[in-house]
Protein backbone atom coordinates (compact mmCIF):
# COMPACT_ATOMS: atom_id res chain seq x y z
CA UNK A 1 22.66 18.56 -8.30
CA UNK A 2 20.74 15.82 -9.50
CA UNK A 3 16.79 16.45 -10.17
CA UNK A 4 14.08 13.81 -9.10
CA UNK A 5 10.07 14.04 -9.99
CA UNK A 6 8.00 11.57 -7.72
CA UNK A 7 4.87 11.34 -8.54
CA UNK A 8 1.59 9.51 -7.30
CA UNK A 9 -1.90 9.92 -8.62
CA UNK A 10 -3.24 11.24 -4.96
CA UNK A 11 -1.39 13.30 -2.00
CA UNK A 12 -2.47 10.80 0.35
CA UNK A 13 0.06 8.17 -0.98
CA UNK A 14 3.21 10.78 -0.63
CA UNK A 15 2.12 11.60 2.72
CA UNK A 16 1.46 7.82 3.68
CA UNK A 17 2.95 5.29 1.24
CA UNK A 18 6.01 6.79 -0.06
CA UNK A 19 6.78 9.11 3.47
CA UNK A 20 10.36 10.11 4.14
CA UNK A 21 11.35 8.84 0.79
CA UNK A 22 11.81 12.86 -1.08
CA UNK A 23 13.39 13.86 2.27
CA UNK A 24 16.23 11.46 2.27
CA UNK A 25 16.85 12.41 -1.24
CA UNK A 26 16.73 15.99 -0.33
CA UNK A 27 19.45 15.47 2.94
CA UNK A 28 21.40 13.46 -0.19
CA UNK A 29 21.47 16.95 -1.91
CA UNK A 30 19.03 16.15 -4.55
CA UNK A 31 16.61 18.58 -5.64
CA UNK A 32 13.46 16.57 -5.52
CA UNK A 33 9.51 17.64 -6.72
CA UNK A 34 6.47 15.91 -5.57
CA UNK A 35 3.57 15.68 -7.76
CA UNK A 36 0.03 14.82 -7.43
CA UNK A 37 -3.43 15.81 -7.62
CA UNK A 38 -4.80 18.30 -5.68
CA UNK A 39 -6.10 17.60 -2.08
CA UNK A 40 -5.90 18.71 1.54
CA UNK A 41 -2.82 15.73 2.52
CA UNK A 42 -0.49 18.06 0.48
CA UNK A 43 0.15 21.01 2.91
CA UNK A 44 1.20 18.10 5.30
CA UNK A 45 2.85 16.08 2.51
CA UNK A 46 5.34 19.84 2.29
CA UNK A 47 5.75 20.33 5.80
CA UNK A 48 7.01 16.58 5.86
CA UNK A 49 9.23 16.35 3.25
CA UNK A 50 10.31 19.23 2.97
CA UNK A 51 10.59 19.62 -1.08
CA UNK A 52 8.27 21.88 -3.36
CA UNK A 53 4.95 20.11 -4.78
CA UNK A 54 3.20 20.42 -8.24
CA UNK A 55 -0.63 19.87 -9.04
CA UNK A 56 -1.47 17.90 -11.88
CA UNK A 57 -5.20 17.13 -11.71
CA UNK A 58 -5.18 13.11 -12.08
CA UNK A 59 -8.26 11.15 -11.84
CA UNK A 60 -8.67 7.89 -10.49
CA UNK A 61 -11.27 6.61 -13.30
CA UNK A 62 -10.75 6.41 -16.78
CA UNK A 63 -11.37 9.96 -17.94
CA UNK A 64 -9.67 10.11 -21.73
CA UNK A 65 -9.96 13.45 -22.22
CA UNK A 66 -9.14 14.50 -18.49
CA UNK A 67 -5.89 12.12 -19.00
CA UNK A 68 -4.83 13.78 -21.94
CA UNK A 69 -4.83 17.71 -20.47
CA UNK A 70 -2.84 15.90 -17.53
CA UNK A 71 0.01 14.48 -20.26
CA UNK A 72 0.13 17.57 -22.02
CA UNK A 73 0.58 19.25 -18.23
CA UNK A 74 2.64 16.62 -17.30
CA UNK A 75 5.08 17.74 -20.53
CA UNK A 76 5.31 20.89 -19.58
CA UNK A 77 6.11 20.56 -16.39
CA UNK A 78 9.27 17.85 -17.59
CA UNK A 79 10.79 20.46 -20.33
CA UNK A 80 10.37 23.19 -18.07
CA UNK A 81 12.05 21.29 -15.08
CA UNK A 82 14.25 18.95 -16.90
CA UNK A 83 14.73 16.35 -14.66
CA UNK A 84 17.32 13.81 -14.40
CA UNK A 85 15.01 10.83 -13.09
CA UNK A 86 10.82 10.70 -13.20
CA UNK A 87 9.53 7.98 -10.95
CA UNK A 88 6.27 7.18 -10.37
CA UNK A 89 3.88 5.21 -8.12
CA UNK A 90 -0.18 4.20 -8.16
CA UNK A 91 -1.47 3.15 -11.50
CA UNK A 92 -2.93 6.29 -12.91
CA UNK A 93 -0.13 8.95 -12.14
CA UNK A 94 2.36 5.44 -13.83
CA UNK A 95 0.43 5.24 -16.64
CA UNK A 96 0.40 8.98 -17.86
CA UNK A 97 3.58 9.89 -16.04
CA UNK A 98 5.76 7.32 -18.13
CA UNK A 99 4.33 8.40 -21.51
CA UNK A 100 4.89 11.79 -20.44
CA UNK A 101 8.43 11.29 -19.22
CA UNK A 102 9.24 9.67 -22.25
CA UNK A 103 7.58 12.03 -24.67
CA UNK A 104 9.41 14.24 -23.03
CA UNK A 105 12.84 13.44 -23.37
CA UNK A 106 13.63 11.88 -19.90
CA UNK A 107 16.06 9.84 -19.90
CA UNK A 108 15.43 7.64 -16.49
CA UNK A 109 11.67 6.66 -16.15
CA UNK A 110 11.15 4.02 -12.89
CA UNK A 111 7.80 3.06 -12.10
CA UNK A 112 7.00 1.39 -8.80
CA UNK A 113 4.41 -1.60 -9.72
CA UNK A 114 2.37 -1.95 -6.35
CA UNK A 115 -0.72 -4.28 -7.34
CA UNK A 116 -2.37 -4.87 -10.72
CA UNK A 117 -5.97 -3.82 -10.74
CA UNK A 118 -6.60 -6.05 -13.57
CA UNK A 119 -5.80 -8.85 -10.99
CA UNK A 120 -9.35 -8.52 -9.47
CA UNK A 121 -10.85 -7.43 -12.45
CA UNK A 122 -12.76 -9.68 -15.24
CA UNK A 123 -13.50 -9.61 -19.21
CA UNK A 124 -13.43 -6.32 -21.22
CA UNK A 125 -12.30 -4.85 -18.29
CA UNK A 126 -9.95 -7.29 -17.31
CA UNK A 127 -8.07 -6.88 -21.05
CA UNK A 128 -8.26 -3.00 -20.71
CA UNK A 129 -6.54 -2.65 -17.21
CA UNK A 130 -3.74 -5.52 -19.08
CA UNK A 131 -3.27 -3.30 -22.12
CA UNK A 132 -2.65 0.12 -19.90
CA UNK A 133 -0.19 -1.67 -17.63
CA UNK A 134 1.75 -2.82 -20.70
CA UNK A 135 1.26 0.27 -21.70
CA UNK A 136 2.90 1.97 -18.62
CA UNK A 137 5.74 -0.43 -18.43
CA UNK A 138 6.62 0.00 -22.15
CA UNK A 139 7.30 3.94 -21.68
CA UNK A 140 9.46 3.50 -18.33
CA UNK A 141 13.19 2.41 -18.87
CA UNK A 142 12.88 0.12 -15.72
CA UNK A 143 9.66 -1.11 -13.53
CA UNK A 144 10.18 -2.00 -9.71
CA UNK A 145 7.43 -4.47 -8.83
CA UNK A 146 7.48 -4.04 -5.02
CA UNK A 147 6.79 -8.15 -4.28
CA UNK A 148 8.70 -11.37 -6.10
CA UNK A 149 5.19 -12.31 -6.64
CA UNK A 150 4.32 -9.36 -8.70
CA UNK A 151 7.54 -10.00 -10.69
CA UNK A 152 6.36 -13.41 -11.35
CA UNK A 153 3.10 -12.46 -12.20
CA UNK A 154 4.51 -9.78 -14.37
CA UNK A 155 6.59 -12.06 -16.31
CA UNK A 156 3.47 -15.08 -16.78
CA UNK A 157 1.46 -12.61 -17.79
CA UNK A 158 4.02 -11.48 -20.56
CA UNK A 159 3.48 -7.51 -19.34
CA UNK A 160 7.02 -6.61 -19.45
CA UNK A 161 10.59 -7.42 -20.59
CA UNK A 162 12.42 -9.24 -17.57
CA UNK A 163 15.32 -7.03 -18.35
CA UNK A 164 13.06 -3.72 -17.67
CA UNK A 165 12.07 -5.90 -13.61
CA UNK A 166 14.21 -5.07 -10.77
CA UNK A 167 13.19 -5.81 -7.51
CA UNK A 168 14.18 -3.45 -4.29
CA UNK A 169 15.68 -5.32 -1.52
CA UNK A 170 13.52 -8.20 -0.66
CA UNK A 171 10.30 -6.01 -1.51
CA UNK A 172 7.95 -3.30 -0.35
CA UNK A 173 7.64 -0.09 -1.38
CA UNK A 174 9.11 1.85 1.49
CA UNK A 175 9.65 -0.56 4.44
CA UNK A 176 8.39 0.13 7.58
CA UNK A 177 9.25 2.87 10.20
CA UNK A 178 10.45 0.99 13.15
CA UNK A 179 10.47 3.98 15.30
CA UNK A 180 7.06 4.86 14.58
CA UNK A 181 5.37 1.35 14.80
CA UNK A 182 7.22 0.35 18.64
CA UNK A 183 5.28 -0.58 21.37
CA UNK A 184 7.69 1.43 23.39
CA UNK A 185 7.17 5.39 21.79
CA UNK A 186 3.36 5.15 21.72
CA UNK A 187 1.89 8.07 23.02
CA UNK A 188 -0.31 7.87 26.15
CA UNK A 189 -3.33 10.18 24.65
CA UNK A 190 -3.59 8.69 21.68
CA UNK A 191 -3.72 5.45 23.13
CA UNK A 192 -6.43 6.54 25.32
CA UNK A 193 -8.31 8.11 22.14
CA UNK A 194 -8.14 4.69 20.00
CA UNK A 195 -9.54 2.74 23.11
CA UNK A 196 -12.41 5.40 23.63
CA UNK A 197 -13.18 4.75 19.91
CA UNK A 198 -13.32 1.42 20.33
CA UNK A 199 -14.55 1.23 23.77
CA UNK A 200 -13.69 -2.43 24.33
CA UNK A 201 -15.06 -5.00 26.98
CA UNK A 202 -12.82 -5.99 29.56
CA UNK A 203 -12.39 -9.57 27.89
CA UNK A 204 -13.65 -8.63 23.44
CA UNK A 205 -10.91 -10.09 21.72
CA UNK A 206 -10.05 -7.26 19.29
CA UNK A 207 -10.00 -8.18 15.11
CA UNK A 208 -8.48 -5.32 13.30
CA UNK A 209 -8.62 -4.62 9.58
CA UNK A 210 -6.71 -1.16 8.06
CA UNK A 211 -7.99 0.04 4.75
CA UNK A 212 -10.44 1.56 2.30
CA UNK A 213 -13.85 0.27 3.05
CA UNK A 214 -14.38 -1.23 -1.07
CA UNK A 215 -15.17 -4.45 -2.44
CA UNK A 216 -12.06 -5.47 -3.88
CA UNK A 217 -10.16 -5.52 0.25
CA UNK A 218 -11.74 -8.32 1.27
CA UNK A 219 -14.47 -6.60 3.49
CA UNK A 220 -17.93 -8.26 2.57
CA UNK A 221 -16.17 -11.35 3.14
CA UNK A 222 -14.93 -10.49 6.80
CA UNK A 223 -18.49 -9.14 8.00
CA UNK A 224 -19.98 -11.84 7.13
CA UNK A 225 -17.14 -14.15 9.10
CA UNK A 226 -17.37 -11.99 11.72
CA UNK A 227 -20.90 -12.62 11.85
CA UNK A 228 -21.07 -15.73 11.37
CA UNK A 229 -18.44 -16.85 13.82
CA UNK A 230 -18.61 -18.37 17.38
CA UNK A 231 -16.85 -15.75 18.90
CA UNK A 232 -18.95 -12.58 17.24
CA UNK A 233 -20.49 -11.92 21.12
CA UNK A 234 -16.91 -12.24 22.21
CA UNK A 235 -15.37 -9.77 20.30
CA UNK A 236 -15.23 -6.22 18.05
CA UNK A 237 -14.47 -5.42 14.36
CA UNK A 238 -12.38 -2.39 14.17
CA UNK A 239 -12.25 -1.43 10.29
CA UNK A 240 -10.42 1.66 10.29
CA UNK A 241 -10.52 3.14 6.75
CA UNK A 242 -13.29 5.14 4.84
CA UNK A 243 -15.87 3.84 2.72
CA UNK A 244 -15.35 4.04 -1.35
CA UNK A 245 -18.75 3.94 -2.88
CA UNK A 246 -17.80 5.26 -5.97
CA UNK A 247 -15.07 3.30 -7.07
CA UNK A 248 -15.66 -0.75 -5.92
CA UNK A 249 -18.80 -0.08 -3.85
CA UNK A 250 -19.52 -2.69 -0.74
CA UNK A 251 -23.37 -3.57 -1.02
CA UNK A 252 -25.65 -1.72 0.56
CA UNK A 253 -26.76 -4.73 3.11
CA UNK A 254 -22.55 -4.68 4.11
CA UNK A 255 -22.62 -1.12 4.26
CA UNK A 256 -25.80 -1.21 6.62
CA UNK A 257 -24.68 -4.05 9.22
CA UNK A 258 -21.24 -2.22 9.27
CA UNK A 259 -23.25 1.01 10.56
CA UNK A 260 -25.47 -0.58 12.38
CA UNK A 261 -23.90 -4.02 14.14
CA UNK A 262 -23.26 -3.43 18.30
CA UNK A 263 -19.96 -4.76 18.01
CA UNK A 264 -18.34 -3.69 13.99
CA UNK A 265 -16.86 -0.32 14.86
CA UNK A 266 -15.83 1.82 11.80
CA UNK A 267 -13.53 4.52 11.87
CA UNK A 268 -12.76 6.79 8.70
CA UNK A 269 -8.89 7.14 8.93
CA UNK A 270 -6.38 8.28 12.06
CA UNK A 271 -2.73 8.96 11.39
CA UNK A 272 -2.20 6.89 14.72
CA UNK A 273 -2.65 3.38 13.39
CA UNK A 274 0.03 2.32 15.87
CA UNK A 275 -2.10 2.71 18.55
CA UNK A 276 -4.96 0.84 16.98
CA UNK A 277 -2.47 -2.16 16.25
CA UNK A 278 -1.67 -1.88 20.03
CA UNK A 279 -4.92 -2.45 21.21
CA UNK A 280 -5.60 -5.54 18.69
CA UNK A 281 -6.01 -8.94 19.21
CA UNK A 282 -5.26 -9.85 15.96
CA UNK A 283 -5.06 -8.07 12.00
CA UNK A 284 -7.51 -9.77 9.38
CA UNK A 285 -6.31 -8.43 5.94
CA UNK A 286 -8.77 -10.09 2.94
CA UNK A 287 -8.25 -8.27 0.55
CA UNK A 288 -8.37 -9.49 -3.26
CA UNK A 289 -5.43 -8.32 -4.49
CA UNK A 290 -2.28 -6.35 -3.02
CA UNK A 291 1.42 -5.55 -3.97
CA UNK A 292 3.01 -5.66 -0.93
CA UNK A 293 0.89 -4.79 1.87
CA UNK A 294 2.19 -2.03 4.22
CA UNK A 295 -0.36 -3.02 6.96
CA UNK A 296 1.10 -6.28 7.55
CA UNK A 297 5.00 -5.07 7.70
CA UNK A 298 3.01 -2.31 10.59
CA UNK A 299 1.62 -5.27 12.18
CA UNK A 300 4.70 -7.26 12.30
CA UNK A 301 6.54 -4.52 14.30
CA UNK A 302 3.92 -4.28 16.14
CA UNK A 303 3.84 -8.22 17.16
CA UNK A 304 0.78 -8.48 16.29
CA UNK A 305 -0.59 -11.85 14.91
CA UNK A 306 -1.86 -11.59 11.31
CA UNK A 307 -4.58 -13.43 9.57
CA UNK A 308 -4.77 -13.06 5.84
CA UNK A 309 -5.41 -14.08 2.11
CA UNK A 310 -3.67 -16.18 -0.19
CA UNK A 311 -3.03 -13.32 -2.52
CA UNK A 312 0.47 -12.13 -4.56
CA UNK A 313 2.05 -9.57 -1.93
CA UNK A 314 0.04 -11.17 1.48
CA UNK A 315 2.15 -14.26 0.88
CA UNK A 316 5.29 -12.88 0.54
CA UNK A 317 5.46 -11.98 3.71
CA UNK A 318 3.07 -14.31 5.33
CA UNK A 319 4.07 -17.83 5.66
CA UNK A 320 1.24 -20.63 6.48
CA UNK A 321 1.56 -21.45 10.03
CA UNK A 322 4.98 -20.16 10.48
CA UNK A 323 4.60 -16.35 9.86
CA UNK A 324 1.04 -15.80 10.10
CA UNK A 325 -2.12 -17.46 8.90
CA UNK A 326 -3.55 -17.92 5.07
CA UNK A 327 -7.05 -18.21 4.36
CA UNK A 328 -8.06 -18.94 0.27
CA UNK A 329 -9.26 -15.43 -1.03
CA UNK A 330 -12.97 -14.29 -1.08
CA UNK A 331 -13.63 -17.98 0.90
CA UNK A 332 -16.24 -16.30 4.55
CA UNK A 333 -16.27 -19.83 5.44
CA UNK A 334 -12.40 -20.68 5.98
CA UNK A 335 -11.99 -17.20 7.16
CA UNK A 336 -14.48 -17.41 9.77
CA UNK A 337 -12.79 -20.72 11.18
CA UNK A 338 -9.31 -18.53 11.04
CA UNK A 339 -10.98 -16.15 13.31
CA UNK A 340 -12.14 -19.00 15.56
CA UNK A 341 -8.75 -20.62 15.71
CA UNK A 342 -6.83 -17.33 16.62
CA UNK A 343 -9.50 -16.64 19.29
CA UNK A 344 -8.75 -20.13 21.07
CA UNK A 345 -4.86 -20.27 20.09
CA UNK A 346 -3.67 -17.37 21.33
CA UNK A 347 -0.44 -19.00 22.38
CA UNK A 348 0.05 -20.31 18.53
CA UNK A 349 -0.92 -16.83 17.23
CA UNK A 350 1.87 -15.28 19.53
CA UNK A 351 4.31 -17.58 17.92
CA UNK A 352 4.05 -16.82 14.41
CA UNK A 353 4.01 -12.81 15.46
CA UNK A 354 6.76 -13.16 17.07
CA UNK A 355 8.46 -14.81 14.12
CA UNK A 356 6.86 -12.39 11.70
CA UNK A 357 8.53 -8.99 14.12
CA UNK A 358 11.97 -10.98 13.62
CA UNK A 359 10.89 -11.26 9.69
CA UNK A 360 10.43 -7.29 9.42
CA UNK A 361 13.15 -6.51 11.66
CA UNK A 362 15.77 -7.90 9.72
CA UNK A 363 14.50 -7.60 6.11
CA UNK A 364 11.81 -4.70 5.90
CA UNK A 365 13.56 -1.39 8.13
CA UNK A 366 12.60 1.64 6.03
CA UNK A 367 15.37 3.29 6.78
CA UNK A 368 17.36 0.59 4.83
CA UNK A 369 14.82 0.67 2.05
CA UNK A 370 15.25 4.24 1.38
CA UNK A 371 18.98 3.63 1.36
CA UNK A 372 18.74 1.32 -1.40
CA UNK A 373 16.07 2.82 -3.08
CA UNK A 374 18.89 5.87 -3.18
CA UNK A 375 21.36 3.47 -4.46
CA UNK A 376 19.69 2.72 -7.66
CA UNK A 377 19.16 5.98 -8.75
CA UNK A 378 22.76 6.22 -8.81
CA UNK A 379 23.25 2.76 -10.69
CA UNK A 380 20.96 4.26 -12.75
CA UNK A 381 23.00 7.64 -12.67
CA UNK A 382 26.24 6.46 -13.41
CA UNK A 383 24.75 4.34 -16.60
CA UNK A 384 23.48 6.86 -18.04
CA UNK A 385 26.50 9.04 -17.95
CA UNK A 386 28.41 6.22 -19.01
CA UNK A 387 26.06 5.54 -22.42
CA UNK A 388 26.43 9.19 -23.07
């Protein structure tokens, strides 16, 4: 029975991000072992998947000597488990799980590459978060950037050998779950909950964004479109995701309109983001830099019309006018007239959703993901049985 590690630097992103992926492996008789930090997602994260989880206390910051207890765990736990394949996923558990996998003796070491943050970083910084992602892809055996334009970037950038880059299908992480995000299985309560959050006019034209509340997303910009706008007495913000001040704080003037503005509405996190999607108007998703952006493959099975920036990851899914529309990152102003535009042309913004659901439909099904995801390993499998 082959034996696979996944591992992500939070619980939150095998619960959310990577969900159903160790259960498919488990119903292909794998033996399969999550592994994150500690927190309260991972009770739910078992009763999901089904397979047995590991703590290994990661940090999100740069904490040297912190990192190097969770290596030396990380060791451990690979000798004492000896697994056949370690891949990992979110830049912290990638960088110290490779070097650990490969100080340890595994032979198969895949890391998913879902966003750079060096992308929206600049100087010192900039070269540090450069020199651990090298870092990271030099101790894997292969690195799955989850977007062609994270490949590309990849390979300008000179991070890693193009041998070492595969991509997964036509990109994404995990695809979406069309059975989840359909109009058709929504639940009644739930709906009824989302709109009571909300608590919508009869006639607000509803502008949804889905994320951590942080700099780096895209959200300064948005309030102050929002704000700006034409249509700001016409309408509500809905930013459903929890404020970050540690990590890429929003200022404390954004922070204060967001709490305090009649018609921004800010929720901290719901599992039922379906039912938020069903209720809005449209999805604005700013952010500064992404992989592949799970939101928008949500919001295309959802049909609903998507307004976002021209980042690596937004625009490989979103095409200008066709599929969606494409504002120029960090630009309020252009932004603002987006939300303008989609407010008068509803009939245009139905258009591209609808040719953004047949997009998703026919390229982004998680269930076919997963199968090819599945399908690799055993490339990978078979060549490494063969080199023996």
């Amino acid at each position: 029975m082959p034996k696979l590690i996944r591992i992500t630097t939070v619980p939150l992103s095998l619960k959310l991000l990577l969900a159903g992926q160790m259960s498919y492996m488990k119903t292909q008789g794998w033996e399969v072992i999550m592994v994150s930090a500690d927190g309260r997602e991972v009770a739910q994260a078992i009763k999901n998947e089904g397979v047995r989880h590991e703590v290994i206390p990661f940090t999100r910051r740069i904490t040297p000597l912190d990192d190097l207890r969770c290596i030396w765990k990380l060791i451990q736990l690979f000798r004492r488990e000896k697994p056949d394949i370690v891949h990992t996923h979110t830049p912290k558990a990638g960088l110290l799980g490779m070097i650990a996998a490969n100080l340890a003796g595994v032979t198969i070491r895949i890391h998913t590459l879902a966003g750079i943050p060096a992308m929206a970083a600049g100087g010192r910084k900039k070269t540090l978060l450069e020199s651990i992602e090298k870092w990271t892809y030099s101790n894997a055996t292969e690195v799955w950037p989850n977007s062609v334009g994270l490949r590309k970037f990849v390979l300008q950038k000179e991070l890693c050998s193009e041998y070492k880059l595969r991509i997964i299908g036509k990109g994404s992480s995990n695809g979406v779950d069309l059975e989840k995000f359909n109009r058709d299985v929504l639940k009644e309560n739930h709906l009824v909950a989302a709109t009571m959050r909300i608590m919508p006019g009869e006639d607000d034209y509803i502008i949804l964004s889905v994320g951590r509340l942080v700099k780096d997303k895209g959200i300064e910009e948005l309030v102050a479109a929002f704000l700006n706008s034409k249509i700001v007495n016409k309408s509500k913000l809905v930013l459903l995701g929890a404020f970050e001040q540690d990590l890429d704080p929003l200022s404390p003037e954004t922070v204060q309109t967001i709490q305090d503005h009649p018609r921004i509405i800010q929720i901290d996190w719901s599992d039922h983001v379906a039912h938020y999607l069903a209720l809005a108007d449209v999805l604005v998703h700013p952010s500064h830099r992404e992989g592949f952006p799970n939101v928008i493959l949500e919001a295309g099975a959802m049909q609903v019309p998507v307004i976002c920036s021209d980042i690596i990851g937004n625009t490989d899914i979103i095409a200008q006018q066709k599929t969606g529309l494409i504002f120029p990152v960090k630009d309020a102003l252009v932004l603002k007239e987006a939300l303008e535009f989609g407010f008068v042309k509803r009939d245009k913004m139905a258009y591209y959703a609808a040719n953004l659901y047949d997009e998703i439909i026919n390229n982004y099904d998680r269930n076919f993901l997963q199968k090819e995801i599945f399908n690799n390993y055993q490339r990978l499998l078979s060549s490494a049985k063969t080199a023996e």
